[in-house]
N, C-alpha and C. Protein backbone atom coordinates (compact mmCIF):
# COMPACT_ATOMS: atom_id res chain seq x y z
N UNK A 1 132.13 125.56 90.77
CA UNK A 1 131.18 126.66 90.81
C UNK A 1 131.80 127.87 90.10
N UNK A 2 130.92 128.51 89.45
CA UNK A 2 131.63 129.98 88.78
C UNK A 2 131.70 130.61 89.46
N UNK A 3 132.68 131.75 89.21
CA UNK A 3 132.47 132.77 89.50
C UNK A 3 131.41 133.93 89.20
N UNK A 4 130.89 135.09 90.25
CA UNK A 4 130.50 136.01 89.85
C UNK A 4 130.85 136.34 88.66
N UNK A 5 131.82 137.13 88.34
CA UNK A 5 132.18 137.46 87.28
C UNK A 5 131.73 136.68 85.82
N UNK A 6 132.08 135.53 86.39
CA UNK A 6 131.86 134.72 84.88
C UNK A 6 130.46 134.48 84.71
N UNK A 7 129.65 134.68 85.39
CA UNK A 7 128.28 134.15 85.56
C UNK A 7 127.99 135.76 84.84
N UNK A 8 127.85 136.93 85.27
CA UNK A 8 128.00 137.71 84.93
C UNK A 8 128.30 138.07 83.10
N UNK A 9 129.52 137.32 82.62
CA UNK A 9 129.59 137.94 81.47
C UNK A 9 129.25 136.25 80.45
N UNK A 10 128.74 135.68 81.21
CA UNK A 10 127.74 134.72 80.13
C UNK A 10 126.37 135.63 80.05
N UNK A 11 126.29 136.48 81.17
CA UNK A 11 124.75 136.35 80.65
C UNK A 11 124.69 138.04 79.95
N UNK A 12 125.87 138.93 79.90
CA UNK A 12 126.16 140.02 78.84
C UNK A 12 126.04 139.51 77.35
N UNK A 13 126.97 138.11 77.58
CA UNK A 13 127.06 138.04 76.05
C UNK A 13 125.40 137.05 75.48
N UNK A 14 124.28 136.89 76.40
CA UNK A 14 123.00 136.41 75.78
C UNK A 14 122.51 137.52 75.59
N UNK A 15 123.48 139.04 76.26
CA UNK A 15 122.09 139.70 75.78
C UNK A 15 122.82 140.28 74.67
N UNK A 16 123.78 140.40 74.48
CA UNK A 16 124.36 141.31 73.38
C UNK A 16 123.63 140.40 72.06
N UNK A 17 123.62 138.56 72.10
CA UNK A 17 123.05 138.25 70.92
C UNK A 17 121.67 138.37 71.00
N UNK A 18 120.57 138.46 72.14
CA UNK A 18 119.39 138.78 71.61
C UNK A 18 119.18 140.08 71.44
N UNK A 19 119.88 141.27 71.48
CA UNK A 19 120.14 142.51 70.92
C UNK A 19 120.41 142.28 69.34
N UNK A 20 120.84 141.52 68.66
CA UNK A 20 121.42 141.60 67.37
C UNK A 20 120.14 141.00 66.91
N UNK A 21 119.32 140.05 67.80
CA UNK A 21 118.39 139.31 66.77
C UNK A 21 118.17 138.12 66.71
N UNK A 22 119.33 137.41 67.46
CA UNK A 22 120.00 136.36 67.17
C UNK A 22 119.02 135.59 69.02
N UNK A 23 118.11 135.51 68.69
CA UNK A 23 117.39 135.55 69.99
C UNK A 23 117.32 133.78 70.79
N UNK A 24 117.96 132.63 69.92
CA UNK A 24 117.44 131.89 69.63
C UNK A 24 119.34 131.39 70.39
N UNK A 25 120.01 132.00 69.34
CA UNK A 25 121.32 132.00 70.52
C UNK A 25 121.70 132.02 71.63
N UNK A 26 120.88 133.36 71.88
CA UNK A 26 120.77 134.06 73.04
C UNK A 26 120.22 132.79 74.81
N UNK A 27 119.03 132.21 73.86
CA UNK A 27 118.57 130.64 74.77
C UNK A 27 119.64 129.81 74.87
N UNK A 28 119.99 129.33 74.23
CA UNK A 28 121.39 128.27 74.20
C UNK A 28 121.91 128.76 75.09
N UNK A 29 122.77 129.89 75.20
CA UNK A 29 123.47 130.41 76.37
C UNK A 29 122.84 130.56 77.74
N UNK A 30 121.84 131.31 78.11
CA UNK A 30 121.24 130.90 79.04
C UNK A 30 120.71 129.44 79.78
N UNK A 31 120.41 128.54 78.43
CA UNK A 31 120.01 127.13 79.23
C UNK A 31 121.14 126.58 79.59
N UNK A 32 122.75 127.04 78.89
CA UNK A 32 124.11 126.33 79.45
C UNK A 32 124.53 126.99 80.88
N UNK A 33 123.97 127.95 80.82
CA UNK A 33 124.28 128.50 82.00
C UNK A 33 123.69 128.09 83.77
N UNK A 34 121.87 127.40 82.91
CA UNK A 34 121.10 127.26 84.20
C UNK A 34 121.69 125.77 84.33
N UNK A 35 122.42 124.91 83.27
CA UNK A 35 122.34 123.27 83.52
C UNK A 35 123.79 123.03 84.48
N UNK A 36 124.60 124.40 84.62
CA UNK A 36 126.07 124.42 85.33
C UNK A 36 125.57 124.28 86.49
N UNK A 37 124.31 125.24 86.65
CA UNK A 37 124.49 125.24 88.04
C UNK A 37 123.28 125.28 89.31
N UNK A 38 122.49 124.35 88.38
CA UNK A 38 121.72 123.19 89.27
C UNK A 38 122.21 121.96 90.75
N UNK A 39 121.52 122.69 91.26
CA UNK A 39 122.26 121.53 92.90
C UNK A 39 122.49 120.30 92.44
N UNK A 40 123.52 119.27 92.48
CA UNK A 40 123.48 117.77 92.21
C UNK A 40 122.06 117.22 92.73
N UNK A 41 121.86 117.27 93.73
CA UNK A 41 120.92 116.83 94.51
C UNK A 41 119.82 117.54 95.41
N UNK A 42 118.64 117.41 94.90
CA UNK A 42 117.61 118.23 95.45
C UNK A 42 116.97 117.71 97.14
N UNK A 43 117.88 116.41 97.09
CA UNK A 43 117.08 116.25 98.80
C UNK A 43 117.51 116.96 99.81
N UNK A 44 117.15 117.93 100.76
CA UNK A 44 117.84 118.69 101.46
C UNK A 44 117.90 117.71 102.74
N UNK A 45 119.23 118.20 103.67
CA UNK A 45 119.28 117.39 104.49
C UNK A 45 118.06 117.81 106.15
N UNK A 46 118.40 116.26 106.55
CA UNK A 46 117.75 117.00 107.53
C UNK A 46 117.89 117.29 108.96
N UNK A 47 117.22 118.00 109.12
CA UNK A 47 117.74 118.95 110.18
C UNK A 47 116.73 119.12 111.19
N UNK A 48 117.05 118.52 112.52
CA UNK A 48 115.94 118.39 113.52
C UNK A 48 116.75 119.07 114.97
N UNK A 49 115.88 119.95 115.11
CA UNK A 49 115.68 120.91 116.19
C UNK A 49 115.90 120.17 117.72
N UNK A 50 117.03 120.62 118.30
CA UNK A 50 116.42 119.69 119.81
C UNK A 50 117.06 120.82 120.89
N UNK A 51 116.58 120.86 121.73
CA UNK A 51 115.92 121.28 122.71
C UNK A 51 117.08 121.08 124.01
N UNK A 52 117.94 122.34 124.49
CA UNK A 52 119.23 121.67 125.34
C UNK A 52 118.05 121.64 126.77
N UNK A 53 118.39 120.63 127.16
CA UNK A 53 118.11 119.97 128.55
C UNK A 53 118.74 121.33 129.73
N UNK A 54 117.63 121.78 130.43
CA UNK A 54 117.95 122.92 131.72
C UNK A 54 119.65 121.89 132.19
N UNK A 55 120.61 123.26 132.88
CA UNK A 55 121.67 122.78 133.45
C UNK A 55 122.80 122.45 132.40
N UNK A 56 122.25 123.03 130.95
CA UNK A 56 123.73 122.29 130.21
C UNK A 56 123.86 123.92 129.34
């Protein structure tokens, strides 16, 4: 997992290139950024509620 920081100055340097123009760059960096850090796995676990029995 990144860091703040680094998460942070990937996404300074997409904007500094879609500032220049270079807007198309600027995507590349952002889509490398969203494919890092996608959950492996989207099934969440599960989690069932129960109910403590009076006396415990």
């Amino acid at each position: 997992m990144k860091t703040l920081w680094q998460r942070i100055e990937k996404l300074m340097m997409a904007v500094t290139f879609a500032e220049a123009g270079e807007h198309e760059t600027a995507r590349e960096i952002m889509r490398e950024e969203e494919s890092t850090d996608r959950p492996r796995s989207t099934k969440r676990p599960d989690r069932t509620l129960r109910a403590s029995s009076p006396g415990q």
